[in-house]
Protein backbone atom coordinates (compact mmCIF):
# COMPACT_ATOMS: atom_id res chain seq x y z
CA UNK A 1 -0.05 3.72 -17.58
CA UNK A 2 -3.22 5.21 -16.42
CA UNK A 3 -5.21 8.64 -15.23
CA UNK A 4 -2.55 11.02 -13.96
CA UNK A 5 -3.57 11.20 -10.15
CA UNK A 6 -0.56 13.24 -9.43
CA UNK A 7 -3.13 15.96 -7.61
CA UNK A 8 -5.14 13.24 -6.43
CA UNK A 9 -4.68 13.49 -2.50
CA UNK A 10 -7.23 10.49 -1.75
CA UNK A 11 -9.74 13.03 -0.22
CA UNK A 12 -12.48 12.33 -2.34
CA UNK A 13 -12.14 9.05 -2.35
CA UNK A 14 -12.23 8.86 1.20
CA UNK A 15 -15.15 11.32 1.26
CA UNK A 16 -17.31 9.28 -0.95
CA UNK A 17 -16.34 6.37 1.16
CA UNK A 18 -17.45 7.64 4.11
CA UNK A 19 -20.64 8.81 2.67
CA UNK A 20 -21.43 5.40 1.34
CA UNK A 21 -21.12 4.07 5.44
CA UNK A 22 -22.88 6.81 6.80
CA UNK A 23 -25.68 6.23 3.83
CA UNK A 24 -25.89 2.42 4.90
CA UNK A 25 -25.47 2.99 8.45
CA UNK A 26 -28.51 5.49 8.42
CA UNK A 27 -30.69 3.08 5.94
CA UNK A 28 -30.46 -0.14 8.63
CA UNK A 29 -31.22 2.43 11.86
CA UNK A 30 -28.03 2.26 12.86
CA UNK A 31 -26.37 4.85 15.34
CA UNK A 32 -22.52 5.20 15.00
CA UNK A 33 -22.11 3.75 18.96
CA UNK A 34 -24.01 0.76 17.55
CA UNK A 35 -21.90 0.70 14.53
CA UNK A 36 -18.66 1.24 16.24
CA UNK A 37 -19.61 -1.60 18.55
CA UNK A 38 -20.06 -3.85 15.77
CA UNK A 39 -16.97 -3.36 14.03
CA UNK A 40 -14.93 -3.27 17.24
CA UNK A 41 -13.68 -0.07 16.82
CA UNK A 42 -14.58 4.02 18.88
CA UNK A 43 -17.19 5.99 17.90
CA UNK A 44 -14.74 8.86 17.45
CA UNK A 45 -12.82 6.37 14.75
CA UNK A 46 -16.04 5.55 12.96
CA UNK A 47 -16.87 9.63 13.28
CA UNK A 48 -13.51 10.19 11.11
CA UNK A 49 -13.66 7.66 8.65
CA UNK A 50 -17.84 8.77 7.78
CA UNK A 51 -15.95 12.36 7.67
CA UNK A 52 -13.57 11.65 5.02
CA UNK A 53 -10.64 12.49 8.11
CA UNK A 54 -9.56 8.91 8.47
CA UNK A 55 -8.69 6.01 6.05
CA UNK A 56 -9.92 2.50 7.42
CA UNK A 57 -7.49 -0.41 7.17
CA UNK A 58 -9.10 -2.68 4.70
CA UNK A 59 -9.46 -5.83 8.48
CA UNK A 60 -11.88 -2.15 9.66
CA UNK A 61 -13.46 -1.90 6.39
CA UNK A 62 -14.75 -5.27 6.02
CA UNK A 63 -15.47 -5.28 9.89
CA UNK A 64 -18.29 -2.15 9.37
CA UNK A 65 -19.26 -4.37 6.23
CA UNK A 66 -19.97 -6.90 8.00
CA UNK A 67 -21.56 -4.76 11.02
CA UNK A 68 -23.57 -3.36 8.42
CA UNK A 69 -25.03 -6.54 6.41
CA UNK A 70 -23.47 -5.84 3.11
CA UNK A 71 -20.21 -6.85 0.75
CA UNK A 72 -17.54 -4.60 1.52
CA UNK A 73 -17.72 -4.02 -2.23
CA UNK A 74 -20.68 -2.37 -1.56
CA UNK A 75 -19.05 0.29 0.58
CA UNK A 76 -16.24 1.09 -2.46
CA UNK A 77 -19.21 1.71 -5.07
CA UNK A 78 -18.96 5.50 -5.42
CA UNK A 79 -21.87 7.45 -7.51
CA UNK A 80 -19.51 7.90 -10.63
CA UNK A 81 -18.89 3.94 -10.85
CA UNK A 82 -22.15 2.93 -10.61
């Protein structure tokens, strides 16, 4: 049907996803606390997910999204699919 992703544990995706918040985040001056705020979740939540640790429901995703002025498309763009 498609790519075998049989060893794919999600980790990189998540990694990459988190690196593309913490890339925006830094870009508009953002701390996490500030960040966090915005999307009405902990700093210690948004700390995981920008680590790769956590997965965000997609309601958090579009939250930091919005928190950070871009599509949440935006945050899914990883280096290979652009």
């Amino acid at each position: 049907m498609g790519a075998d992703t049989s060893t794919d544990d999600g980790s990189e995706i998540l990694a990459a996803l988190g690196a593309a918040i913490r890339e925006h985040r830094t870009a508009v001056g953002l701390t996490q606390a500030q960040l966090a705020e915005r999307a009405g979740i902990g700093r210690p939540h948004l700390n995981h997910i920008e680590g790769g640790r956590k997965s965000p429901t997609v309601v958090v995703l579009v939250h930091l999204a919005r928190g950070l002025g871009v599509d949440p498309a935006a945050l899914l763009q990883t280096q290979g699919s652009q």
